[in-house]
C-alpha atoms as a PDB file:
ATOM      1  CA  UNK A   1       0.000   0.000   0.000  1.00  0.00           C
ATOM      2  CA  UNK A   2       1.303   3.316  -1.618  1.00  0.00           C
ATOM      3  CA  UNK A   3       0.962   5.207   2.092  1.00  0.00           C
ATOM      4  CA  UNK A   4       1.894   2.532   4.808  1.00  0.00           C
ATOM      5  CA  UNK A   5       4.832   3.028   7.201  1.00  0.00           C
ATOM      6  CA  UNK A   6       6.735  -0.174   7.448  1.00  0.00           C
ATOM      7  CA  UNK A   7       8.331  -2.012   9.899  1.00  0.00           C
ATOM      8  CA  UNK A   8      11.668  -1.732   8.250  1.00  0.00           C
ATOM      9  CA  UNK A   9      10.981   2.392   7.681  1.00  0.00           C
ATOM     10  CA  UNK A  10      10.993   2.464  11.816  1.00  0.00           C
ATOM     11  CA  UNK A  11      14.453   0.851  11.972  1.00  0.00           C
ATOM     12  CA  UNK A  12      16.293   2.151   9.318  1.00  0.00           C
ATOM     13  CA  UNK A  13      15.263   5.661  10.788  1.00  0.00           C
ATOM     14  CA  UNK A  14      16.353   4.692  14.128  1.00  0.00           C
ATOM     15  CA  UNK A  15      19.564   3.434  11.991  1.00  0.00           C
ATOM     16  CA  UNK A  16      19.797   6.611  10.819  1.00  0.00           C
ATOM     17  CA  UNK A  17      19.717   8.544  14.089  1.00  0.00           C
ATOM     18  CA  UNK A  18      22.144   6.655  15.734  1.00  0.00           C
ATOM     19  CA  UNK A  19      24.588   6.730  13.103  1.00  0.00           C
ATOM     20  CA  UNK A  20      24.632  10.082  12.381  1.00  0.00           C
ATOM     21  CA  UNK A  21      25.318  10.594  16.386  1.00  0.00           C
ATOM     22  CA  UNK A  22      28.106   7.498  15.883  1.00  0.00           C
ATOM     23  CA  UNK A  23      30.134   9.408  13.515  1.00  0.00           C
ATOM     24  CA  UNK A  24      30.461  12.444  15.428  1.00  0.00           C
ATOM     25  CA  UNK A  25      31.782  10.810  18.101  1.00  0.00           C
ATOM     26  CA  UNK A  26      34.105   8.374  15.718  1.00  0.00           C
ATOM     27  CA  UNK A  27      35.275  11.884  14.112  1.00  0.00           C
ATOM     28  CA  UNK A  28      35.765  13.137  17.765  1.00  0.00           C
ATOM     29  CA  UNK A  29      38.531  10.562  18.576  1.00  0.00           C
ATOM     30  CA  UNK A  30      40.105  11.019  15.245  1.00  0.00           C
ATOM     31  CA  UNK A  31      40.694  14.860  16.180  1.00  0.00           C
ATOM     32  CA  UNK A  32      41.673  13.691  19.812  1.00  0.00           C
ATOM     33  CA  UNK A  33      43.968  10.838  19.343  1.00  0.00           C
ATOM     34  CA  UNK A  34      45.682  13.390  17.110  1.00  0.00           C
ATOM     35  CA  UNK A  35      44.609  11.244  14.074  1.00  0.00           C
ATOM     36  CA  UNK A  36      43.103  14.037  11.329  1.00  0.00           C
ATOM     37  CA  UNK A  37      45.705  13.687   8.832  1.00  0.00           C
ATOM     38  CA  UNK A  38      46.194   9.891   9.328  1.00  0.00           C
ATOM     39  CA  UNK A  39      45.616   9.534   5.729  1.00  0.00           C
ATOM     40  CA  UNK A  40      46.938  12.478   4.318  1.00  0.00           C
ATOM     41  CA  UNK A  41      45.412  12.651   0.639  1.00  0.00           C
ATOM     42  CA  UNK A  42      41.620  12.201  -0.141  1.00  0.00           C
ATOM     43  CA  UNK A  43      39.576  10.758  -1.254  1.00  0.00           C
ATOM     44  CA  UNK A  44      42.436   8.070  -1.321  1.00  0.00           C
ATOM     45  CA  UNK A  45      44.263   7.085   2.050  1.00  0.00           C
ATOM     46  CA  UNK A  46      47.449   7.675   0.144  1.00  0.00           C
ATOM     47  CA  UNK A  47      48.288   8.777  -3.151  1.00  0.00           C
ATOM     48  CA  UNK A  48      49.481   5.492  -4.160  1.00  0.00           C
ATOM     49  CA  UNK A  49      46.368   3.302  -1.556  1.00  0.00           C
ATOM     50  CA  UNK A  50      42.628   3.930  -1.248  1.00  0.00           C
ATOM     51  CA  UNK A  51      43.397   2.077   2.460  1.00  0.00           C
ATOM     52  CA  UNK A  52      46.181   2.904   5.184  1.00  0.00           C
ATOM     53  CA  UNK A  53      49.275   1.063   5.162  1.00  0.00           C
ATOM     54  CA  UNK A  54      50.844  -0.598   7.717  1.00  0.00           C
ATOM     55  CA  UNK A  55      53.951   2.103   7.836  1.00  0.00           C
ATOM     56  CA  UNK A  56      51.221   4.529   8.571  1.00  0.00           C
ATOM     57  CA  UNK A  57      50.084   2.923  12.317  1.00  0.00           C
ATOM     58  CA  UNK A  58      47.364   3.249  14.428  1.00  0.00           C
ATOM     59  CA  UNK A  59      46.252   7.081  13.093  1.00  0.00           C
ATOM     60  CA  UNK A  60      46.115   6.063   9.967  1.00  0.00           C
ATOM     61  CA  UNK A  61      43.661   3.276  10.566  1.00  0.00           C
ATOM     62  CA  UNK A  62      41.814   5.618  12.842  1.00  0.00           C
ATOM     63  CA  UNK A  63      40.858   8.195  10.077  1.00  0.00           C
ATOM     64  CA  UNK A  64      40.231   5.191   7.599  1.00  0.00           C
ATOM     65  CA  UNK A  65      37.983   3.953  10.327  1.00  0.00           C
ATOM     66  CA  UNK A  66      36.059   7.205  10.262  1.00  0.00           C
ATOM     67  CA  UNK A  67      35.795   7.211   6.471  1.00  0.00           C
ATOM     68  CA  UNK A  68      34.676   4.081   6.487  1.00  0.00           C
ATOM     69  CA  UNK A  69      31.819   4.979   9.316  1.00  0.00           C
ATOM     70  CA  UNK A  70      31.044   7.963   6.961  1.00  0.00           C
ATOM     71  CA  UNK A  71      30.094   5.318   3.690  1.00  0.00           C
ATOM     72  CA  UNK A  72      28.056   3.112   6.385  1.00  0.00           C
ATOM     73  CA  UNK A  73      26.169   6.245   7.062  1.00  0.00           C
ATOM     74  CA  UNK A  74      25.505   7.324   3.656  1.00  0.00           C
ATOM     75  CA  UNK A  75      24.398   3.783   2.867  1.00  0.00           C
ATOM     76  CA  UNK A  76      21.242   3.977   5.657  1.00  0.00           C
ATOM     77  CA  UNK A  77      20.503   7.205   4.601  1.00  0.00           C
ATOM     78  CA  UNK A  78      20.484   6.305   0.936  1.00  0.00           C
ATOM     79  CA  UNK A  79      18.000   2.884   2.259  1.00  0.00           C
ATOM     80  CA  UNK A  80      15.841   5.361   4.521  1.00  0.00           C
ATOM     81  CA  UNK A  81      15.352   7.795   1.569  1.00  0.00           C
ATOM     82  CA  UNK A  82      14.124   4.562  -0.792  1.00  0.00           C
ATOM     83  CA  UNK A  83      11.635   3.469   1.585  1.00  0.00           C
ATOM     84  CA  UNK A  84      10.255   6.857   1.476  1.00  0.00           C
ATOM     85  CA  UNK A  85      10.173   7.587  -1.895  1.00  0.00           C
ATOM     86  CA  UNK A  86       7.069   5.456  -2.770  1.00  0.00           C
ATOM     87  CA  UNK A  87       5.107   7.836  -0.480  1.00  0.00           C
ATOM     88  CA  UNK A  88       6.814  11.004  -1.488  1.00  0.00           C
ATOM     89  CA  UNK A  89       3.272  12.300  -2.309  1.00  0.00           C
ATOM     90  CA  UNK A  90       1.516  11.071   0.936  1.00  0.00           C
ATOM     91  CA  UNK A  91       4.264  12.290   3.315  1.00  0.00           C
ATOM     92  CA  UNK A  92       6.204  14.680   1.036  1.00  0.00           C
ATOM     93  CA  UNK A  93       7.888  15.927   4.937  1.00  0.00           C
ATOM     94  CA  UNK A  94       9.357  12.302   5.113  1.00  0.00           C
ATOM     95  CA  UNK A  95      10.872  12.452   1.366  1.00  0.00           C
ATOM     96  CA  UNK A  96      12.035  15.846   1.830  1.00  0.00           C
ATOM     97  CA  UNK A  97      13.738  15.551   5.421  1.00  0.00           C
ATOM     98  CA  UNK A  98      15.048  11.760   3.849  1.00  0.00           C
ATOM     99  CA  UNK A  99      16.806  13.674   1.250  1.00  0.00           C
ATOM    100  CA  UNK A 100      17.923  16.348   3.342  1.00  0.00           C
ATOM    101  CA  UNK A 101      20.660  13.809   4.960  1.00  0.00           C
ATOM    102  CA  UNK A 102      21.188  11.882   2.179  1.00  0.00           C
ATOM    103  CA  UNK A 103      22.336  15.062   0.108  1.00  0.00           C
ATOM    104  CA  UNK A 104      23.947  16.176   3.849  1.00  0.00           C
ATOM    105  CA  UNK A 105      25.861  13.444   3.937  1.00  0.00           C
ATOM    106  CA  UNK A 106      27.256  13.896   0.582  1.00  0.00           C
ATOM    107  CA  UNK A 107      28.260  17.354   1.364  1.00  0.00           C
ATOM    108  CA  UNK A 108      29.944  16.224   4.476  1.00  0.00           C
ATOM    109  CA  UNK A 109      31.998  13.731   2.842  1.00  0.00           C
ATOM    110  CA  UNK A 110      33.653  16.791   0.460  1.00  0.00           C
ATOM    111  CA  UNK A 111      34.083  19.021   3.698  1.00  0.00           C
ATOM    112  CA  UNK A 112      36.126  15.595   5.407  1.00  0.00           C
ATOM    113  CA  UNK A 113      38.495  15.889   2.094  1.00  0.00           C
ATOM    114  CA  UNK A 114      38.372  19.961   2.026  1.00  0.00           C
ATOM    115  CA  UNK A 115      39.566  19.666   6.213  1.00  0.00           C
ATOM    116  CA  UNK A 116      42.665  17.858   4.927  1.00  0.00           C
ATOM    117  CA  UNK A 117      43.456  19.339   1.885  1.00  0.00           C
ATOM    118  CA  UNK A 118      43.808  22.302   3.784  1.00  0.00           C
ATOM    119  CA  UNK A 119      45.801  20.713   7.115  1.00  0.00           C
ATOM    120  CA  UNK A 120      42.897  20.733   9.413  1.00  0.00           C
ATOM    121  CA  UNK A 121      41.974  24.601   9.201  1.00  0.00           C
ATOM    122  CA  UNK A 122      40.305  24.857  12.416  1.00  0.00           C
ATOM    123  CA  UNK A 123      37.441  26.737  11.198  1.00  0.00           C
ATOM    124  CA  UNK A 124      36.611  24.012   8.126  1.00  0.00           C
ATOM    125  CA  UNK A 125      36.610  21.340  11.304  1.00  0.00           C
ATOM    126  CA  UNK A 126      34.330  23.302  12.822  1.00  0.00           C
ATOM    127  CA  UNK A 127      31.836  23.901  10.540  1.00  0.00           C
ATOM    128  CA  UNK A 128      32.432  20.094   9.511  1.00  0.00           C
ATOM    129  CA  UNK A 129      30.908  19.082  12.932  1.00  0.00           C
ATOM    130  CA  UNK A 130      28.333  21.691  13.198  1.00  0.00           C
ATOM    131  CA  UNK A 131      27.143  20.100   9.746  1.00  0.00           C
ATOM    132  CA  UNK A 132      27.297  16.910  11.649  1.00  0.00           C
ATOM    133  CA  UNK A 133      25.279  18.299  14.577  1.00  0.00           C
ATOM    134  CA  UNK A 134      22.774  19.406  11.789  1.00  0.00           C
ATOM    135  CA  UNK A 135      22.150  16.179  10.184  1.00  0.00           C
ATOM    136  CA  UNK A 136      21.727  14.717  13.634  1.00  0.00           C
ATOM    137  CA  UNK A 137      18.896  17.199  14.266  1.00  0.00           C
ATOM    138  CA  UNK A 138      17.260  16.738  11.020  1.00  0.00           C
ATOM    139  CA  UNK A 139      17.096  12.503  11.424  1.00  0.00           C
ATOM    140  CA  UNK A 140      15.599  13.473  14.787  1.00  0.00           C
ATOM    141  CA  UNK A 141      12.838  15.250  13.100  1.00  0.00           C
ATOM    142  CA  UNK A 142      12.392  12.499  10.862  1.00  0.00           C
ATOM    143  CA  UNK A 143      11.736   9.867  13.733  1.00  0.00           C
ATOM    144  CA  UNK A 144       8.935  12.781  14.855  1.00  0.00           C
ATOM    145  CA  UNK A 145       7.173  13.202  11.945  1.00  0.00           C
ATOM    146  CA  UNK A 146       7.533   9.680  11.338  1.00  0.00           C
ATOM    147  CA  UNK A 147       5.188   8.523  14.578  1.00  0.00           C
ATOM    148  CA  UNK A 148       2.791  12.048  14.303  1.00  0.00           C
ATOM    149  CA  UNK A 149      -0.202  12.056  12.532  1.00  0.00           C
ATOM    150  CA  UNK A 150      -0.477  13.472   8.852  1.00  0.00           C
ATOM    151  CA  UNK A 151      -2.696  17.094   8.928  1.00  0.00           C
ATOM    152  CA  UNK A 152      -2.695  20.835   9.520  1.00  0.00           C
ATOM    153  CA  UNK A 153      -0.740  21.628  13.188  1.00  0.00           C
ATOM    154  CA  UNK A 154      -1.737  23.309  15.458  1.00  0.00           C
ATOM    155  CA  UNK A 155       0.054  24.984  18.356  1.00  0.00           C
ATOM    156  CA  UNK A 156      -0.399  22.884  22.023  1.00  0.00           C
ATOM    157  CA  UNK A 157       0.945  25.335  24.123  1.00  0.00           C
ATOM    158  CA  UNK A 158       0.756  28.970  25.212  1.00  0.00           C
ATOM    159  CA  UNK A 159       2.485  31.612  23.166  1.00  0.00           C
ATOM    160  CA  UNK A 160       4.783  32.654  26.127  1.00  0.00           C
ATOM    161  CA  UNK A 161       6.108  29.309  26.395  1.00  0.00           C
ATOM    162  CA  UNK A 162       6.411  28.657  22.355  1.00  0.00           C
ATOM    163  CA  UNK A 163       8.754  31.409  22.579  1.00  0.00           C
ATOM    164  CA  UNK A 164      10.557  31.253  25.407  1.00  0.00           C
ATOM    165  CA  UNK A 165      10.980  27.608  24.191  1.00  0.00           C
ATOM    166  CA  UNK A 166      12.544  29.116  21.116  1.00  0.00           C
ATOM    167  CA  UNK A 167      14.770  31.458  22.736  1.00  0.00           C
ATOM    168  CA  UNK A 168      15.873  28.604  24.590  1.00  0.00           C
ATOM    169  CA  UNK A 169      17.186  27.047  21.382  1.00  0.00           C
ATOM    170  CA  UNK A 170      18.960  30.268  20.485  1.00  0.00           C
ATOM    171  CA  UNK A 171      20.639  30.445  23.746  1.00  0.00           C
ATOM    172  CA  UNK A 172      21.703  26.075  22.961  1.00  0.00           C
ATOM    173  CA  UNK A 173      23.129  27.251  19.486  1.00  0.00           C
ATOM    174  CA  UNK A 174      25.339  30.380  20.532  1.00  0.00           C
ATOM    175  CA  UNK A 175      26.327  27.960  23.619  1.00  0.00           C
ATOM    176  CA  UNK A 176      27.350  25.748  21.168  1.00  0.00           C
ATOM    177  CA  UNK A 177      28.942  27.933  18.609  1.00  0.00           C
ATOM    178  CA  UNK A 178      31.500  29.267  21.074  1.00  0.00           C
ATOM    179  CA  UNK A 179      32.040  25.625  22.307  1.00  0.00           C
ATOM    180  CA  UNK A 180      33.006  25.318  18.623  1.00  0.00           C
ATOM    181  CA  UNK A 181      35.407  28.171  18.999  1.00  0.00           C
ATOM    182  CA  UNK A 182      36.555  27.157  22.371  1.00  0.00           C
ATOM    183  CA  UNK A 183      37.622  23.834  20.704  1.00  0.00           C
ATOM    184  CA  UNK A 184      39.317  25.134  17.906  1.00  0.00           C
ATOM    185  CA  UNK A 185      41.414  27.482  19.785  1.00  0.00           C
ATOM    186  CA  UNK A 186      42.598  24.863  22.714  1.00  0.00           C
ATOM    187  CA  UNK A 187      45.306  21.668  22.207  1.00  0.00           C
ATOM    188  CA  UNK A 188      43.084  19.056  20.334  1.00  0.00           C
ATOM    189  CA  UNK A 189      43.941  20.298  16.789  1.00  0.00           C
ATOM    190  CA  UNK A 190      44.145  16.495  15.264  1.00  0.00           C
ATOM    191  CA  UNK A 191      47.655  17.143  14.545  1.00  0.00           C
ATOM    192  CA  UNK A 192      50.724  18.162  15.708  1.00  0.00           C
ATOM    193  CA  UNK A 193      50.969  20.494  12.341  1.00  0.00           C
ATOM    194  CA  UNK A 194      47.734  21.549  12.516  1.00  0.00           C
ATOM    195  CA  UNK A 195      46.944  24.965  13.013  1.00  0.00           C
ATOM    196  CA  UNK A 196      44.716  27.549  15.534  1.00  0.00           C
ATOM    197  CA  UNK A 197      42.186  29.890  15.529  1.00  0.00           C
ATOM    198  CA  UNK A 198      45.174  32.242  17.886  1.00  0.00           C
ATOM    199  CA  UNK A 199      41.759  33.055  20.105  1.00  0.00           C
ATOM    200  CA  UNK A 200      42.447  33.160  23.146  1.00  0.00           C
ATOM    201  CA  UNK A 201      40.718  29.672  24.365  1.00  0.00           C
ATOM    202  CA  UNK A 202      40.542  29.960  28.621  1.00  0.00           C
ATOM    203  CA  UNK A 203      38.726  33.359  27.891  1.00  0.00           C
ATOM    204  CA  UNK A 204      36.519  31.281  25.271  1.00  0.00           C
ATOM    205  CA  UNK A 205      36.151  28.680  27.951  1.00  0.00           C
ATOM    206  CA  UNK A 206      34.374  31.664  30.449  1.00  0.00           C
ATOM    207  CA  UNK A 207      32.300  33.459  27.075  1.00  0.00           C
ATOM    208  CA  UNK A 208      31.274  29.672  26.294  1.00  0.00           C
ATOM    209  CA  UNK A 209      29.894  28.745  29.733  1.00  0.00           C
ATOM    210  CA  UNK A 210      28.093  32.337  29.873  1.00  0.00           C
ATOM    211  CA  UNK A 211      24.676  31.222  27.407  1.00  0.00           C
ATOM    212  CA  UNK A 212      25.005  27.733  28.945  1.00  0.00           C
ATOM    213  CA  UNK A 213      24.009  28.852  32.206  1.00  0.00           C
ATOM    214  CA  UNK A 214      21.183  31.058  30.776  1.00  0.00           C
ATOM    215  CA  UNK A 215      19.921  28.063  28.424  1.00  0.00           C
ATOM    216  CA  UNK A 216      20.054  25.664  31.938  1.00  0.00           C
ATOM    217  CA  UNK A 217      17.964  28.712  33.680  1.00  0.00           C
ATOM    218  CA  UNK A 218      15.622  28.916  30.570  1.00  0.00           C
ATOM    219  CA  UNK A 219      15.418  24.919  30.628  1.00  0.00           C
ATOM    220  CA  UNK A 220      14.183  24.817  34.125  1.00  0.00           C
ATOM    221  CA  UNK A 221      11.282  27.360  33.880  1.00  0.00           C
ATOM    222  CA  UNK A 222      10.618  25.035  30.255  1.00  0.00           C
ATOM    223  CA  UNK A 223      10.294  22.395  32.710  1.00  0.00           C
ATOM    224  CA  UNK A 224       8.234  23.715  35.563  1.00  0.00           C
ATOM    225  CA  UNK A 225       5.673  25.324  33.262  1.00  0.00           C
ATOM    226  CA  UNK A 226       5.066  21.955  31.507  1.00  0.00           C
ATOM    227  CA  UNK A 227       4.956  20.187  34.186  1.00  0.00           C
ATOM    228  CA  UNK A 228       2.461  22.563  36.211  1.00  0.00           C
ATOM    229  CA  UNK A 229       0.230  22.817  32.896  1.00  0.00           C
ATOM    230  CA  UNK A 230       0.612  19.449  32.188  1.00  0.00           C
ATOM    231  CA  UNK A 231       2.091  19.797  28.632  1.00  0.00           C
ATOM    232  CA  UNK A 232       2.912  16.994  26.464  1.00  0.00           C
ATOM    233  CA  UNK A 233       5.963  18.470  25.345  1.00  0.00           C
ATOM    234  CA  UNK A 234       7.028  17.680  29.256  1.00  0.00           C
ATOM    235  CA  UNK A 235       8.997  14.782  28.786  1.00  0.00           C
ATOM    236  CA  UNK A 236      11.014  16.158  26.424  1.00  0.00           C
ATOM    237  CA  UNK A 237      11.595  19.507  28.267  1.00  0.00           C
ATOM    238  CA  UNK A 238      12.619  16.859  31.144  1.00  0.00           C
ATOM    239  CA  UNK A 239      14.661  14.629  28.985  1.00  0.00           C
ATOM    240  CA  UNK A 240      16.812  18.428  27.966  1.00  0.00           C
ATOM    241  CA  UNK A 241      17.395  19.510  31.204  1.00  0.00           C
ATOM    242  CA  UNK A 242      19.179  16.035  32.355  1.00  0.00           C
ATOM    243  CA  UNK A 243      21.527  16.525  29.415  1.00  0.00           C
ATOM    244  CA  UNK A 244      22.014  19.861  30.200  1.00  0.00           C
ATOM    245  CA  UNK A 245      23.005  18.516  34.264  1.00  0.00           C
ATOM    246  CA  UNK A 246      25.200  16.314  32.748  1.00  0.00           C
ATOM    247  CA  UNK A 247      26.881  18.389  30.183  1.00  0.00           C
ATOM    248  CA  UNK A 248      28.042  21.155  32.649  1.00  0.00           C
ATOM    249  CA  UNK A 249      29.212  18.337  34.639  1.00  0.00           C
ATOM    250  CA  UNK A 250      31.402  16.787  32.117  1.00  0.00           C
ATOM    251  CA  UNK A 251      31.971  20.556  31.033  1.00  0.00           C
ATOM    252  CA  UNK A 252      33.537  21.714  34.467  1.00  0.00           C
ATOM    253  CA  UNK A 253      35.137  18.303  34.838  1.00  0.00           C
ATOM    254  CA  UNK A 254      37.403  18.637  31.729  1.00  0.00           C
ATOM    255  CA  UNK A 255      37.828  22.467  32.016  1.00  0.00           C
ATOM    256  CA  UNK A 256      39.360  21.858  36.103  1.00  0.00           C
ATOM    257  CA  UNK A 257      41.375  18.638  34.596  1.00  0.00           C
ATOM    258  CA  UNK A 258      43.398  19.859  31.492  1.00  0.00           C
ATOM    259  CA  UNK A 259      40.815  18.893  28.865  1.00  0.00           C
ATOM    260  CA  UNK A 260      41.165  14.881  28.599  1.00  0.00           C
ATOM    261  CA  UNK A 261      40.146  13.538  25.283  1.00  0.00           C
ATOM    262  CA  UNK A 262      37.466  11.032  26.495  1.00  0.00           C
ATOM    263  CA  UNK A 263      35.712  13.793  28.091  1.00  0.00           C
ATOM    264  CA  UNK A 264      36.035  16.392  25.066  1.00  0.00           C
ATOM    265  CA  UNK A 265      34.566  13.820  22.976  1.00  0.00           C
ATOM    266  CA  UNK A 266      31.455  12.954  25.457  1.00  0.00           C
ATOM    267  CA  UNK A 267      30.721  16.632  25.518  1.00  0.00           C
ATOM    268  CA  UNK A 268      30.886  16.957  22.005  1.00  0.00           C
ATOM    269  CA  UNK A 269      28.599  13.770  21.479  1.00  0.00           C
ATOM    270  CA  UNK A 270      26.250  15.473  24.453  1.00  0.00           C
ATOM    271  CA  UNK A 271      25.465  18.858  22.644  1.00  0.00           C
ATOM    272  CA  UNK A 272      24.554  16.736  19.531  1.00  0.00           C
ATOM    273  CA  UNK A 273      22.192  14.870  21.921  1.00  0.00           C
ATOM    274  CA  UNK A 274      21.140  17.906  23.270  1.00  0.00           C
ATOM    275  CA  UNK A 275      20.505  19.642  20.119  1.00  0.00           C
ATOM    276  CA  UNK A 276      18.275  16.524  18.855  1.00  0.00           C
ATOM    277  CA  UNK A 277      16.209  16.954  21.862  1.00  0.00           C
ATOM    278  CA  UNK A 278      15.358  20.539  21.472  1.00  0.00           C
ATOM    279  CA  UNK A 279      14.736  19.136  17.868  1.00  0.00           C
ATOM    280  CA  UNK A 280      11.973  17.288  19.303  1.00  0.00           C
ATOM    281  CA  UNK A 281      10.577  19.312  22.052  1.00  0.00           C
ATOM    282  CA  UNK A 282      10.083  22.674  19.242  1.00  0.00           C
ATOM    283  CA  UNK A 283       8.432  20.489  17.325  1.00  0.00           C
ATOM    284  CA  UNK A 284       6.210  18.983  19.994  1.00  0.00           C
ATOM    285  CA  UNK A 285       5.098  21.976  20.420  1.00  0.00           C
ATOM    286  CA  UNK A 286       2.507  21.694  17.529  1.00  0.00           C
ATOM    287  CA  UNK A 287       0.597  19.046  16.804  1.00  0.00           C
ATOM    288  CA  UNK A 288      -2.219  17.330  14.497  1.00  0.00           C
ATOM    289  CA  UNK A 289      -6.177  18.199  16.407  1.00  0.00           C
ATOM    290  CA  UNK A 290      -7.483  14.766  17.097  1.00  0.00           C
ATOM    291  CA  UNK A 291      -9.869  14.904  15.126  1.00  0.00           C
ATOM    292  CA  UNK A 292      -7.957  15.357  12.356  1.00  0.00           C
ATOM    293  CA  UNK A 293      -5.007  12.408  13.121  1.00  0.00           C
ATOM    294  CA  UNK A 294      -4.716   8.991  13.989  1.00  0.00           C
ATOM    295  CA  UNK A 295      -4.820   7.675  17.128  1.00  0.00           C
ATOM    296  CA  UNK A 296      -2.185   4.788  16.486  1.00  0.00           C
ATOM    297  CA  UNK A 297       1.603   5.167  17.191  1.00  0.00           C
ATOM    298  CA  UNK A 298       3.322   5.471  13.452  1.00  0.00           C
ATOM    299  CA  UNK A 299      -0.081   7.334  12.240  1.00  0.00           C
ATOM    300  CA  UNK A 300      -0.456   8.067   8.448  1.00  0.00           C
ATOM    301  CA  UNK A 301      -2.769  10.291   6.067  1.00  0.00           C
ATOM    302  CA  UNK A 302      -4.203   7.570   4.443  1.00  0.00           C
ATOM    303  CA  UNK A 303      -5.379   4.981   7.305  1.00  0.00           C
ATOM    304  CA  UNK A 304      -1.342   3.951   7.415  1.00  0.00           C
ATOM    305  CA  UNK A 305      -0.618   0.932   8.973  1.00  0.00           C
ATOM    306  CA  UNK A 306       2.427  -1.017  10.505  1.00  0.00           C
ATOM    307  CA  UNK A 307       3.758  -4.269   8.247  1.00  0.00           C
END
């Protein structure tokens, strides 16, 4: 049936998700194991061998390692975007958001090969994970409007709390965006040649922590209006501010203790997760009447069902 959701949609989405979360953190430990030039040429390992060498040693079998993570990526987003396309009319959000990653991914491959043609320029990393941190977000959306109803939204909850909801998100991307530059500017450069940003990164560190603390603040009143008006979005508003406990945890922890790789990399994998749930929670805050949607859990336009 031309509008059914199946079985095999659901995982390959959830795939999808979790890879695109995978490879930031397998392109975190190439940049902290000091691995980014590994294989110095792309899109070949070497000029002379698509695959490392043995005289290259363990960084060059890191970065292939992350190379290779970036074709198993493309692959599920290439499947996910297939199992769409037969209802590209029915659920023309699905198709577009499917094709959103799969041309993402794409793109992200050519920035890898532009971030060492160029010797790790510290601003072409960083744009190279905040296109990472993008596509993350956008496969999160796709698992939403995968299990909501097909319809005209409507807006769930008060206007004051729609925007301070989306002020909230402004305050996670500058927070981000000078974690970015706060990263580029410190020791982890993926290479010993590699250059740096010359900001000055400990005053980045204290600029960095600044919208953090005003996103956590913004988080909590999120939380306690949801919860007092009983909200749906709740959860999710919940789920945000545990991430956001645990991120200035591992955040103060690695600032106090010279910056230890393990720890860079969990934060780095925690503001994608973060950024996903925000994802969800802005768009939880509209939804299909219920008159107008389905009442089952992957609802479609069309009486959709699960195979």
């Amino acid at each position: 049936m031309p509008g059914s959701i199946q079985r095999s949609t659901i995982v390959l989405a959830w795939l999808n998700f979790i890879a695109e979360t995978l490879i930031i953190a397998t392109g975190g430990a190439v940049r902290l194991t000091g691995s980014g030039l590994g294989c110095p040429t792309w899109p070949t390992c070497t000029p002379d061998s698509l695959i490392p060498t043995p005289e290259m040693g363990i960084h060059g079998f890191i970065e292939f390692g992350n190379r290779t993570m970036t074709g198993l990526v493309g692959i599920i987003a290439v499947l996910v975007l297939l199992q769409v396309f037969r209802m590209r009319r029915e659920r023309r959000d699905l198709f577009t958001l499917a094709l959103i990653v799969v041309l993402g991914v794409v793109a992200q491959a050519f920035v890898g090969g532009v971030t060492v043609w160029t010797g790790l320029n510290p601003f072409i990393v960083g744009f190279h994970y905040v296109a990472s941190l993008a596509l993350v977000c956008v496969t999160a959306a796709f698992l939403v409007r995968l299990y909501s109803p097909v319809g005209p939204r409507e807006r769930v909850v008060p206007r004051w709390y729609a925007i301070l909801a989306h002020v909230t998100s402004l305050a996670l991307a500058v927070t981000i965006a000078f974690g970015i530059a706060t990263t580029a500017s410190g020791p982890h450069s993926g290479d010993v040649t590699a250059g740096r940003t010359g900001f000055d990164a400990e005053l980045l560190q204290h600029v960095h922590a600044w919208p953090s603390y005003l996103m956590f603040a913004l988080t909590v009143v999120l939380v306690i209006g949801a919860v007092a008006r009983r909200l749906a979005v709740a959860p999710w508003m919940l789920a945000l501010l545990a991430l956001e406990l645990v991120q200035i945890a591992v955040g103060l922890y690695q600032a106090r203790n010279g910056l230890p790789p393990v720890f860079v990399g969990l934060h780095m994998v925690l503001a994608a997760l973060m950024a996903a749930t925000m994802t969800v929670a802005l768009l939880k805050l509209k939804a299909v009447p219920a008159q107008n949607g389905s009442s089952g859990s992957i609802p479609t336009a069309t009486k959709t069902s699960v195979k």
